[in-house]
Protein backbone atom coordinates (compact mmCIF):
# COMPACT_ATOMS: atom_id res chain seq x y z
CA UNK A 1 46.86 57.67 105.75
CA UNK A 2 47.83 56.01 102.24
CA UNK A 3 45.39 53.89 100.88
CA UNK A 4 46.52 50.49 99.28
CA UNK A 5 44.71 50.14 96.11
CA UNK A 6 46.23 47.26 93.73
CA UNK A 7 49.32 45.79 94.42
CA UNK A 8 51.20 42.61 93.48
CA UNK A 9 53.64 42.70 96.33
CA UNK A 10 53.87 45.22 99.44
CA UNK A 11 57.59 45.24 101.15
CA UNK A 12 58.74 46.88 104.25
CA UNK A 13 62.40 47.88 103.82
CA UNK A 14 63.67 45.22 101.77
CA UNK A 15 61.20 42.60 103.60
CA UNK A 16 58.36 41.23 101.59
CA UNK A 17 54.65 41.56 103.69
CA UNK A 18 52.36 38.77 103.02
CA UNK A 19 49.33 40.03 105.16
CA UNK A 20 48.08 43.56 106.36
CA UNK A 21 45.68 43.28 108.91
CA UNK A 22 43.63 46.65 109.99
CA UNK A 23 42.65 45.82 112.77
CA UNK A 24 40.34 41.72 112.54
CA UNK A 25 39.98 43.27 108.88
CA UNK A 26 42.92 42.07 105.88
CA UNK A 27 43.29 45.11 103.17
CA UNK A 28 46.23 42.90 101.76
CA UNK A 29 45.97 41.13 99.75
CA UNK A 30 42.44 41.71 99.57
CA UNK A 31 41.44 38.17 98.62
CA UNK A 32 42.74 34.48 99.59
CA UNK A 33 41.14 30.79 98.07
CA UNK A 34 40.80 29.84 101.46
CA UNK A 35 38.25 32.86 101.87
CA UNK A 36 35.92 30.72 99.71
CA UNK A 37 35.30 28.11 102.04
CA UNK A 38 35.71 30.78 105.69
CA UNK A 39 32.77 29.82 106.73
CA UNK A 40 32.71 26.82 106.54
CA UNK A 41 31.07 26.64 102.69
CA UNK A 42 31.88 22.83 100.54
CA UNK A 43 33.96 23.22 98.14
CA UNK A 44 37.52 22.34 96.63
CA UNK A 45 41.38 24.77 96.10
CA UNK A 46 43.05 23.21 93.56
CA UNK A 47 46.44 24.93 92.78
CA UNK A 48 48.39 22.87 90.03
CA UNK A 49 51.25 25.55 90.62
CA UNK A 50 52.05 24.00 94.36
CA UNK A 51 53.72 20.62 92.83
CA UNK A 52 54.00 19.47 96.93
CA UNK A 53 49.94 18.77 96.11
CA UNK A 54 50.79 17.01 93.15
CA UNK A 55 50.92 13.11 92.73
CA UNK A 56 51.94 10.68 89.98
CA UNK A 57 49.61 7.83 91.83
CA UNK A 58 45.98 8.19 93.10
CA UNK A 59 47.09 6.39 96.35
CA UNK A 60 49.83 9.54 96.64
CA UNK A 61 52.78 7.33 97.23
CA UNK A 62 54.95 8.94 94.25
CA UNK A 63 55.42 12.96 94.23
CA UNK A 64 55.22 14.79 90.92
CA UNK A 65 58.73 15.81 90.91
CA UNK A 66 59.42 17.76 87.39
CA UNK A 67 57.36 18.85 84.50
CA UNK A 68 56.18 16.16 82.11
CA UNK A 69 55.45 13.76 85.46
CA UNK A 70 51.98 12.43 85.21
CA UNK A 71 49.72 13.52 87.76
CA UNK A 72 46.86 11.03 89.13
CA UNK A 73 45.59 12.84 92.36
CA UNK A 74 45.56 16.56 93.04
CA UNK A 75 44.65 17.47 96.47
CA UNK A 76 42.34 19.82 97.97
CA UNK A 77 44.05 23.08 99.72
CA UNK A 78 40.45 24.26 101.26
CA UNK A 79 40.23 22.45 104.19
CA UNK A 80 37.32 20.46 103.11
CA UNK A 81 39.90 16.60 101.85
CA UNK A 82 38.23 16.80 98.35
CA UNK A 83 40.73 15.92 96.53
CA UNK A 84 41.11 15.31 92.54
CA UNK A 85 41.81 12.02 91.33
């Protein structure tokens, strides 16, 4: 059996895999955020990179829509509504 060691993407045919499960175990990718807070730990995710968590306002009325946009509230992607603003 061929072992997955480090990989940045894993494809099948031309089809990009996001998750391999061995059985309840994932080998890929080996580590998630979200694994931080699994069990049910406190704590935040912030991911500046995922602009739909990104807002020009604290009360999250205006999107961040395009670089340069201020941002005023960041929000949490654990689970756990802590978000940054």
């Amino acid at each position: 059996m061929p072992v997955l060691k480090q990989a940045d993407a894993v494809y099948l045919g031309s089809r990009r895999v996001y998750k391999i499960m061995l059985g309840a175990k994932r080998v890929f990718p080996r580590f998630l955020p979200i694994d931080l807070f699994a069990d049910g730990e406190r704590g935040a995710w912030y991911e500046p990179r995922d602009i739909s968590t990104l807002f020009q306002d604290s009360a999250a009325t205006t999107p961040v829509i395009a670089d340069g946009d201020p941002v005023g509230l960041m929000l949490d992607k654990s689970g756990n509504d802590i978000n940054a603003g």
